[in-house]
N, C-alpha and C. Protein backbone atom coordinates (compact mmCIF):
# COMPACT_ATOMS: atom_id res chain seq x y z
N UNK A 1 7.73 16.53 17.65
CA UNK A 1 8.41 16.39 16.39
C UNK A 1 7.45 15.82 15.35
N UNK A 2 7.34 16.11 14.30
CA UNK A 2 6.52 15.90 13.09
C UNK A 2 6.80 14.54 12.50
N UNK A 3 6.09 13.81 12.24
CA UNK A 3 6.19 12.69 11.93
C UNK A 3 6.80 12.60 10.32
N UNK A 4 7.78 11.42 10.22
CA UNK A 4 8.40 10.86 8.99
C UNK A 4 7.22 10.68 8.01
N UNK A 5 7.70 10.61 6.70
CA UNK A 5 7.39 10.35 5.68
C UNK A 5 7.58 8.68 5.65
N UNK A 6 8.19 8.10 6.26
CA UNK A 6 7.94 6.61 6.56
C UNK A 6 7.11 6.34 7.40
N UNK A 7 6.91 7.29 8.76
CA UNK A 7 5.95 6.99 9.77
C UNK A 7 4.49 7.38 9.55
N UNK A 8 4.26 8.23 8.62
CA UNK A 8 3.11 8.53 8.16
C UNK A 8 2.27 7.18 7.18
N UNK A 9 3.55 6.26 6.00
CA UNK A 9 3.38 5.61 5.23
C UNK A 9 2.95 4.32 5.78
N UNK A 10 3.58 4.18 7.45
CA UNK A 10 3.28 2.88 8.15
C UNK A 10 1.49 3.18 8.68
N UNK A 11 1.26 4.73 8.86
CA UNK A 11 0.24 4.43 9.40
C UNK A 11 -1.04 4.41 8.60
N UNK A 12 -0.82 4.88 7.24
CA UNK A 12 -1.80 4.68 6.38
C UNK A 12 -1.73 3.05 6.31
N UNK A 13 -0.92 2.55 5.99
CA UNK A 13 -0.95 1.01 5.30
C UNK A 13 -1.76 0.41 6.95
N UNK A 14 -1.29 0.74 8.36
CA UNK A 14 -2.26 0.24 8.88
C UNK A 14 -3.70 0.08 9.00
N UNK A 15 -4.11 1.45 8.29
CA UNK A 15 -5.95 1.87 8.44
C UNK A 15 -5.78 1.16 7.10
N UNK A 16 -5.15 1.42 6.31
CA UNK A 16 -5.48 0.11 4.44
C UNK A 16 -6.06 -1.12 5.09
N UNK A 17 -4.81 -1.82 6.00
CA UNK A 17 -5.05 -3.20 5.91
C UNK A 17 -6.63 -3.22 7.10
N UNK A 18 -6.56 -2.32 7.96
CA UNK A 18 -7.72 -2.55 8.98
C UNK A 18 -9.22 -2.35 8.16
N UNK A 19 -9.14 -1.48 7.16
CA UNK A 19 -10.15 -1.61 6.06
C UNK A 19 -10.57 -2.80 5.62
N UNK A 20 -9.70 -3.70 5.19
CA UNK A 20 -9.75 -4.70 4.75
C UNK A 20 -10.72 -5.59 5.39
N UNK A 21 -10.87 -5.59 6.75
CA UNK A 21 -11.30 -6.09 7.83
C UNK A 21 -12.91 -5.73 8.17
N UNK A 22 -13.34 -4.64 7.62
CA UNK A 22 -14.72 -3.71 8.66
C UNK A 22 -14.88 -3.51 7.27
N UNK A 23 -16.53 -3.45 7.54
CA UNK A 23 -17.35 -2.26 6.75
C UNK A 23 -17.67 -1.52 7.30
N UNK A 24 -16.91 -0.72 8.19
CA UNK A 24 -17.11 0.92 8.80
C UNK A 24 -16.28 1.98 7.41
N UNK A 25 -17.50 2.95 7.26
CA UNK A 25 -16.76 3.85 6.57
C UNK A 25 -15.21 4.15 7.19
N UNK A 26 -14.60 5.08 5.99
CA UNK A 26 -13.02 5.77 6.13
C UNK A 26 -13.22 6.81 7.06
N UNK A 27 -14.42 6.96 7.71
CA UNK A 27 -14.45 8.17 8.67
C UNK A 27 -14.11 7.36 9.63
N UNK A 28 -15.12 6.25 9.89
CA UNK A 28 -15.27 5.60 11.25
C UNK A 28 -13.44 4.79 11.45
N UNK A 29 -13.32 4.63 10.38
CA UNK A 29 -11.53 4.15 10.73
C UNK A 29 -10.94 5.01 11.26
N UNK A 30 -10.71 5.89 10.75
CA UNK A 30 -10.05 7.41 10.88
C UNK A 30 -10.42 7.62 12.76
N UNK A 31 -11.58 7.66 12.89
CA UNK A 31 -12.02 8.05 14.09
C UNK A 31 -11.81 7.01 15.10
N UNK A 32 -11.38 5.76 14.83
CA UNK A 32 -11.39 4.78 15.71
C UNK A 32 -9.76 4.46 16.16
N UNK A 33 -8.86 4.86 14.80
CA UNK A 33 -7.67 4.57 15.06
C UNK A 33 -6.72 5.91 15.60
N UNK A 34 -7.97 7.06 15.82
CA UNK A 34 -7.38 8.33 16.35
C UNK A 34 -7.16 8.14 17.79
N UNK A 35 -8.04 6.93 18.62
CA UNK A 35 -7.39 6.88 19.89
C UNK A 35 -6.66 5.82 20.31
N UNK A 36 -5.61 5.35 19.06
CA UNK A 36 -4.65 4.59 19.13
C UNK A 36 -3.27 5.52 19.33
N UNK A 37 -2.27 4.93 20.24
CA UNK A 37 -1.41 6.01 20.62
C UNK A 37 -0.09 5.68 19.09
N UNK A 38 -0.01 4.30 18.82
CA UNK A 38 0.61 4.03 18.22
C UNK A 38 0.85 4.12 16.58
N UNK A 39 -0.45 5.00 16.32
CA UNK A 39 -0.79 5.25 14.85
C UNK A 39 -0.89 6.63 14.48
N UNK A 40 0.01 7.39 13.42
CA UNK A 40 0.06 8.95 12.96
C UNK A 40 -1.20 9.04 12.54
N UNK A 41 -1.78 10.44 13.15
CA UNK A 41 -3.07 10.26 12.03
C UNK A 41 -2.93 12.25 11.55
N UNK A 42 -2.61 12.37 10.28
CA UNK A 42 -2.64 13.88 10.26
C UNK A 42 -3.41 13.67 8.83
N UNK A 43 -2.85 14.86 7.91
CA UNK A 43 -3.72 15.21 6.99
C UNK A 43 -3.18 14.14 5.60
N UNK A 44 -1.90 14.20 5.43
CA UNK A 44 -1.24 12.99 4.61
C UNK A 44 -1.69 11.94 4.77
N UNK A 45 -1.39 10.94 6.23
CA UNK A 45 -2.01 9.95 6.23
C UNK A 45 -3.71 9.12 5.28
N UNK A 46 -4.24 10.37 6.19
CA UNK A 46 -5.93 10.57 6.12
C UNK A 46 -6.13 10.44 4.36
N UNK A 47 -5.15 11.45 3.78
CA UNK A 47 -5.22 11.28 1.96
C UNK A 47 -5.09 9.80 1.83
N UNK A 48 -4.04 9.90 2.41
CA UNK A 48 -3.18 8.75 1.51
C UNK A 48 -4.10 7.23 1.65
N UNK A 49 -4.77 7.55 3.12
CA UNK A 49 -5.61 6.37 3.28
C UNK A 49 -7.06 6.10 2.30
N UNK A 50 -7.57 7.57 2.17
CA UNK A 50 -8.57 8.03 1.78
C UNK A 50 -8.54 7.55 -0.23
N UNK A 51 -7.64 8.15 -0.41
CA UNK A 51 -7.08 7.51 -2.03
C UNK A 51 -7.12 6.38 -2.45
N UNK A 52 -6.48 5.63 -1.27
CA UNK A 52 -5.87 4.01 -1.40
C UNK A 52 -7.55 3.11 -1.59
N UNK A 53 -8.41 3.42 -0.42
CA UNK A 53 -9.72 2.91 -0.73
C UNK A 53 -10.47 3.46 -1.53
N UNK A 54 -10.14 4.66 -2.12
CA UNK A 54 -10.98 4.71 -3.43
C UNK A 54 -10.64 4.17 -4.80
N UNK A 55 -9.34 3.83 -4.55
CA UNK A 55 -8.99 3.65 -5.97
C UNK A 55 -8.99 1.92 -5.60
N UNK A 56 -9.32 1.33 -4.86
CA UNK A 56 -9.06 -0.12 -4.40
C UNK A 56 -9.30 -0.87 -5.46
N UNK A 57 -10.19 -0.66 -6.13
CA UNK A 57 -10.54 -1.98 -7.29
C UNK A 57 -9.66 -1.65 -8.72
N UNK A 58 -9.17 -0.11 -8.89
CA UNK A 58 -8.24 -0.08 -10.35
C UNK A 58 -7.06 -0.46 -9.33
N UNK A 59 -6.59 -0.71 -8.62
CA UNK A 59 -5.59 -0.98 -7.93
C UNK A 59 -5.26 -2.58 -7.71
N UNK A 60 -6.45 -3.02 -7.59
CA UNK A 60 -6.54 -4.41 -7.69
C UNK A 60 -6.18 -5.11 -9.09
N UNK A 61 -6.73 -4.34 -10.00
CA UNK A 61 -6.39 -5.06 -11.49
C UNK A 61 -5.54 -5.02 -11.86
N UNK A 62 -4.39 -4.28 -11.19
CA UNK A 62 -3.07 -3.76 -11.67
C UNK A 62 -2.43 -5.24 -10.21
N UNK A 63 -2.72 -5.25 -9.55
CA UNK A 63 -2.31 -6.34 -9.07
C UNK A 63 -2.57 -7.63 -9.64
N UNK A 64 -3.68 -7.89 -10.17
CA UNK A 64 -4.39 -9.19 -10.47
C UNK A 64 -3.31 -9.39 -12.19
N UNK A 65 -3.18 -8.11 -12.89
CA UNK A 65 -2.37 -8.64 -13.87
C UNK A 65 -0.81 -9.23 -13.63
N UNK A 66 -0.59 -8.76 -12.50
CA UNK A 66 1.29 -9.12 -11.94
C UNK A 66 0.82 -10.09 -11.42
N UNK A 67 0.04 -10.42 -10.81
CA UNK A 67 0.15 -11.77 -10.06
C UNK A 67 -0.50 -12.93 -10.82
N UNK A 68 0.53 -13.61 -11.32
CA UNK A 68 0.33 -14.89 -12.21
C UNK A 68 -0.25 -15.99 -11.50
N UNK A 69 0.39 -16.25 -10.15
CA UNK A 69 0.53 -17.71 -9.63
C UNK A 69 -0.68 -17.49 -8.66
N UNK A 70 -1.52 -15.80 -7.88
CA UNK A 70 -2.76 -15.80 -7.22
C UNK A 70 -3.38 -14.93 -7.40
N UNK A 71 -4.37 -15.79 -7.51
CA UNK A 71 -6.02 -14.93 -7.71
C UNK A 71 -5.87 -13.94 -6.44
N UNK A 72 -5.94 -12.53 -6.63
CA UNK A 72 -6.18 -11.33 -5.83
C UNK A 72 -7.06 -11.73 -4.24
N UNK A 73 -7.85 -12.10 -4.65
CA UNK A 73 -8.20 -12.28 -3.46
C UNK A 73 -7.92 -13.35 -2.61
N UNK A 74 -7.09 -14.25 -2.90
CA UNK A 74 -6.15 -15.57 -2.47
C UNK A 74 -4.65 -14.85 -1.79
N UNK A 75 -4.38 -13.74 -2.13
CA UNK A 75 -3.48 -13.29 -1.70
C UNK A 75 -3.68 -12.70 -0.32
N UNK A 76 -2.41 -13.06 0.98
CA UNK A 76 -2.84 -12.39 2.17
C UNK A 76 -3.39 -10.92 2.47
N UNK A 77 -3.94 -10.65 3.44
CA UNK A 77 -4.43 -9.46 3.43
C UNK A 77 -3.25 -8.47 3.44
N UNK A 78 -2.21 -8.54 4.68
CA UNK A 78 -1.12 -7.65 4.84
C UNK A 78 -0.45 -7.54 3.48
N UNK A 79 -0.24 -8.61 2.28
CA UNK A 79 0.64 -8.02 0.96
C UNK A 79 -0.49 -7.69 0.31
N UNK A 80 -1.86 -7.56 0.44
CA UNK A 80 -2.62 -7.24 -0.39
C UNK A 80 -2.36 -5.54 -0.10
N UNK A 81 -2.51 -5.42 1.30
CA UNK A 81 -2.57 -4.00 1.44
C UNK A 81 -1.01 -3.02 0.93
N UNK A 82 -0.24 -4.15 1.69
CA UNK A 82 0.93 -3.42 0.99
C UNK A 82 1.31 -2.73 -1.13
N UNK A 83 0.47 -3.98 -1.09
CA UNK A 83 0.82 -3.65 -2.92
C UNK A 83 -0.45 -2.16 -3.22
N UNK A 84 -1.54 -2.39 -2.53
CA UNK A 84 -2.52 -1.20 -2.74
C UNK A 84 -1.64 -0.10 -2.47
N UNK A 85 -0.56 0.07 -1.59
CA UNK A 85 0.17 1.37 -1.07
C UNK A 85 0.85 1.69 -1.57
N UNK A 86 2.05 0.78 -2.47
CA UNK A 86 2.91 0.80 -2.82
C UNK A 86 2.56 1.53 -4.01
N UNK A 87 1.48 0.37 -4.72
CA UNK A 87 1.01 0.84 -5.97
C UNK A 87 0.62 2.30 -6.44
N UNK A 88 -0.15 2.35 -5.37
CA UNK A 88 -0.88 3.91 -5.14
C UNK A 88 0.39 4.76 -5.32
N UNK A 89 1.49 4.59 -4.31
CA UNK A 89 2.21 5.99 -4.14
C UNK A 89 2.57 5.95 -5.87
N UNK A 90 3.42 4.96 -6.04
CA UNK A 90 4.07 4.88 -7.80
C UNK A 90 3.27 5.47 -8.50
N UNK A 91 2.07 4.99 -8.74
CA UNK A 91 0.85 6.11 -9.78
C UNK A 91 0.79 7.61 -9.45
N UNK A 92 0.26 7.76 -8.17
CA UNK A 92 -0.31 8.73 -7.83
C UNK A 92 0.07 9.97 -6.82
N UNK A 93 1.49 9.20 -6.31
CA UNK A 93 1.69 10.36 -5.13
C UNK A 93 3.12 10.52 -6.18
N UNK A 94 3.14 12.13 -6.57
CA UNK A 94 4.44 12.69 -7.41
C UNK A 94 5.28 13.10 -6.17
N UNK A 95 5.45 12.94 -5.26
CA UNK A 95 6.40 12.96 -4.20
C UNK A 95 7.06 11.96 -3.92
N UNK A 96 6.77 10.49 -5.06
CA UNK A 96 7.25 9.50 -4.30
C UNK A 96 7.83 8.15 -5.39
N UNK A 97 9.35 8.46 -5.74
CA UNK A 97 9.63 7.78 -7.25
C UNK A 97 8.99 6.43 -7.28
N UNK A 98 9.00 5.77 -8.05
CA UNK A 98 8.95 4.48 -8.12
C UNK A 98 9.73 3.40 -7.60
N UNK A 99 10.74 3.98 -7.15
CA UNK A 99 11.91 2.61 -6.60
C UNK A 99 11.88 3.08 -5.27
N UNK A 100 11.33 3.88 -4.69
CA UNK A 100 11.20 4.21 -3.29
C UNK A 100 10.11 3.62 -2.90
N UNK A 101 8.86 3.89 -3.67
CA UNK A 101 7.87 2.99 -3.50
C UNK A 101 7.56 1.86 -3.31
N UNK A 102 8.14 1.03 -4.18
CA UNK A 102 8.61 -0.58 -4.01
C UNK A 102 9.81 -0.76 -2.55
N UNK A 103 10.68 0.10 -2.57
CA UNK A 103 11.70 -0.28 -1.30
C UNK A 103 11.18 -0.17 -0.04
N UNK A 104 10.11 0.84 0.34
CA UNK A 104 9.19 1.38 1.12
C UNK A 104 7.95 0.02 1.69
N UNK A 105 7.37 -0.50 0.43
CA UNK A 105 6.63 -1.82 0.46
C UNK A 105 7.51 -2.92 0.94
N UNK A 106 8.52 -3.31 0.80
CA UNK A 106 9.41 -4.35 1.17
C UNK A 106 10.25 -3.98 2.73
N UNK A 107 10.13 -2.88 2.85
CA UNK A 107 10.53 -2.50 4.84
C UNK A 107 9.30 -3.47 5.47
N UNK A 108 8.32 -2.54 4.87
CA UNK A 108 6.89 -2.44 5.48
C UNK A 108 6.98 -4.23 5.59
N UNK A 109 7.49 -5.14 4.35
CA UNK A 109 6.76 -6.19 4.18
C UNK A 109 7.65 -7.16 5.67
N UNK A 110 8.73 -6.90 5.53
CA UNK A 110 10.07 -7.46 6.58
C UNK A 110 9.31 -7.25 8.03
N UNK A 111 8.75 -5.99 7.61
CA UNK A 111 8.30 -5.68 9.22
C UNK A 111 6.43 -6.51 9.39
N UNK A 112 6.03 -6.37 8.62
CA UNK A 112 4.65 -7.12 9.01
C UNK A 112 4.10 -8.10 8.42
N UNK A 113 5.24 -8.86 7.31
CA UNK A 113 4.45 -9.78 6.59
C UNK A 113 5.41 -11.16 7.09
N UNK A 114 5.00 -12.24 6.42
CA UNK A 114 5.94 -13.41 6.51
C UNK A 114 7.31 -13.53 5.47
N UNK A 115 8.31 -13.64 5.75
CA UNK A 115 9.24 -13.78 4.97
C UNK A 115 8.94 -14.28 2.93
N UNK A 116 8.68 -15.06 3.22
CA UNK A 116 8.27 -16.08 1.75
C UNK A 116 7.60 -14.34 1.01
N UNK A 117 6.87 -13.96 1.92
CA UNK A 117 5.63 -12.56 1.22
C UNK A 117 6.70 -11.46 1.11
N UNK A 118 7.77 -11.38 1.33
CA UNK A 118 8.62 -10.55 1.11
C UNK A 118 8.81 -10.42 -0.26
N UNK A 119 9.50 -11.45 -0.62
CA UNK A 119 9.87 -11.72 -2.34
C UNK A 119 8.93 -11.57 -3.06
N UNK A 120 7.65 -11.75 -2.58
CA UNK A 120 6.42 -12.03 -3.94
C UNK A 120 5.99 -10.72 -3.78
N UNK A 121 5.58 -10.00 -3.42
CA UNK A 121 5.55 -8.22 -3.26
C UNK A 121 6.96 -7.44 -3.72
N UNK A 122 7.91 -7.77 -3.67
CA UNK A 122 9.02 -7.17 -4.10
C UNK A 122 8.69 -8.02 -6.10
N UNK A 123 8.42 -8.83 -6.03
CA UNK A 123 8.25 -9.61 -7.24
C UNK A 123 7.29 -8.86 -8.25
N UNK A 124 5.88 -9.08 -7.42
CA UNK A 124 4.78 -8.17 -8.35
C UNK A 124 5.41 -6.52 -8.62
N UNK A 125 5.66 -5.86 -7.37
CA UNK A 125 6.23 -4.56 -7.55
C UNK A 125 7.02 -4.22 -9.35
N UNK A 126 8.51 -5.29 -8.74
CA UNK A 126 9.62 -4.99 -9.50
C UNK A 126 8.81 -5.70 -11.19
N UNK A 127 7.74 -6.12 -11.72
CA UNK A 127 7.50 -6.90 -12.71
C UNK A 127 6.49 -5.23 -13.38
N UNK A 128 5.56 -4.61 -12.35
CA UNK A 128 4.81 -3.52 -12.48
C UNK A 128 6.01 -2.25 -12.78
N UNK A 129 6.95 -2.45 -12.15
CA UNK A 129 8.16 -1.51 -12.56
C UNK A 129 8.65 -1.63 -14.11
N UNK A 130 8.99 -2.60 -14.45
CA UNK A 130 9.94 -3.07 -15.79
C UNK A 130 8.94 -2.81 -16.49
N UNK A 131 7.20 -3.04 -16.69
CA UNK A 131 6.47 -2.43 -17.34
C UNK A 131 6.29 -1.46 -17.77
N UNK A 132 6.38 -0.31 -16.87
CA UNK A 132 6.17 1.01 -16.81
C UNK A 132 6.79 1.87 -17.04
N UNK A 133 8.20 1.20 -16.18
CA UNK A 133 9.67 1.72 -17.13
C UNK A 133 9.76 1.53 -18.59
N UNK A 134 9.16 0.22 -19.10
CA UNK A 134 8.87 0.00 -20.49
C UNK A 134 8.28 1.43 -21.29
N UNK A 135 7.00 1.33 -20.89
CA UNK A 135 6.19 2.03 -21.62
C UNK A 135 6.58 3.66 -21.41
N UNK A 136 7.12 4.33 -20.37
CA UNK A 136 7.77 5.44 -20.22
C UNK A 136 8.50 5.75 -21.39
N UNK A 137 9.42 4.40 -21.86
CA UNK A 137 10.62 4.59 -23.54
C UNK A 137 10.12 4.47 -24.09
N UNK A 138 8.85 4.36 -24.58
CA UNK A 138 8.24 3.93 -25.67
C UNK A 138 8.45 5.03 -26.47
């Protein structure tokens, strides 16, 4: 059976956050987490992973402006990666609205982050939302 559009989204955000970790190229991730049984790896993923670290630093500034109370790189790695994903899909993946995106980041966050990091990723998200929604009426 073909993997979800959620199960694909869990397994990019895993090679995101394992990035975070290594300076092995996006090949050598790709190739290392292909003999993990527990991780999708198809052609979506591979984009979606592939995107997320290229665009990492305009992705970051769009974080660093929502986040008032921490410096970007003070922020944990797991909501760091999550907001890179989240962020990403909202910009860049037209398959994927904006309030799905954020609801999608906040599963993800319940499931791998600490509670408290729940709200503050649903926080930066929903603050990057009301923006954008802003400027959309303009």
């Amino acid at each position: 059976m073909a993997p979800t559009r959620r199960e694909n989204r869990e397994s990019a955000f895993i090679l995101i956050f394992e990035k975070m970790f290594r300076d092995d190229t996006i090949e050598e991730i790709i190739e290392l987490a292909e003999n993990i049984d527990d991780i999708t790896i198809n052609s979506e993923v591979i984009d979606t992973f592939t995107n997320v670290v290229q665009k990492a630093d305009e992705l970051d500034l769009i974080i660093a402006k929502f986040s008032e109370k921490r410096n970007v790189v003070r922020i944990p790695k797991v909501n760091h990666a999550l907001l890179r994903l989240a962020l990403y899909e909202a910009l860049y993946d037209e398959k994927v609205p904006l309030n799905v995106a954020i609801n999608e980041a906040v599963l993800l966050a319940k499931k791998y982050a600490q509670t408290p990091d729940v709200s503050f990723i649903n926080g930066i998200l929903g603050s990057f939302a009301r923006e954008t929604e802003g400027n959309v009426n303009a």
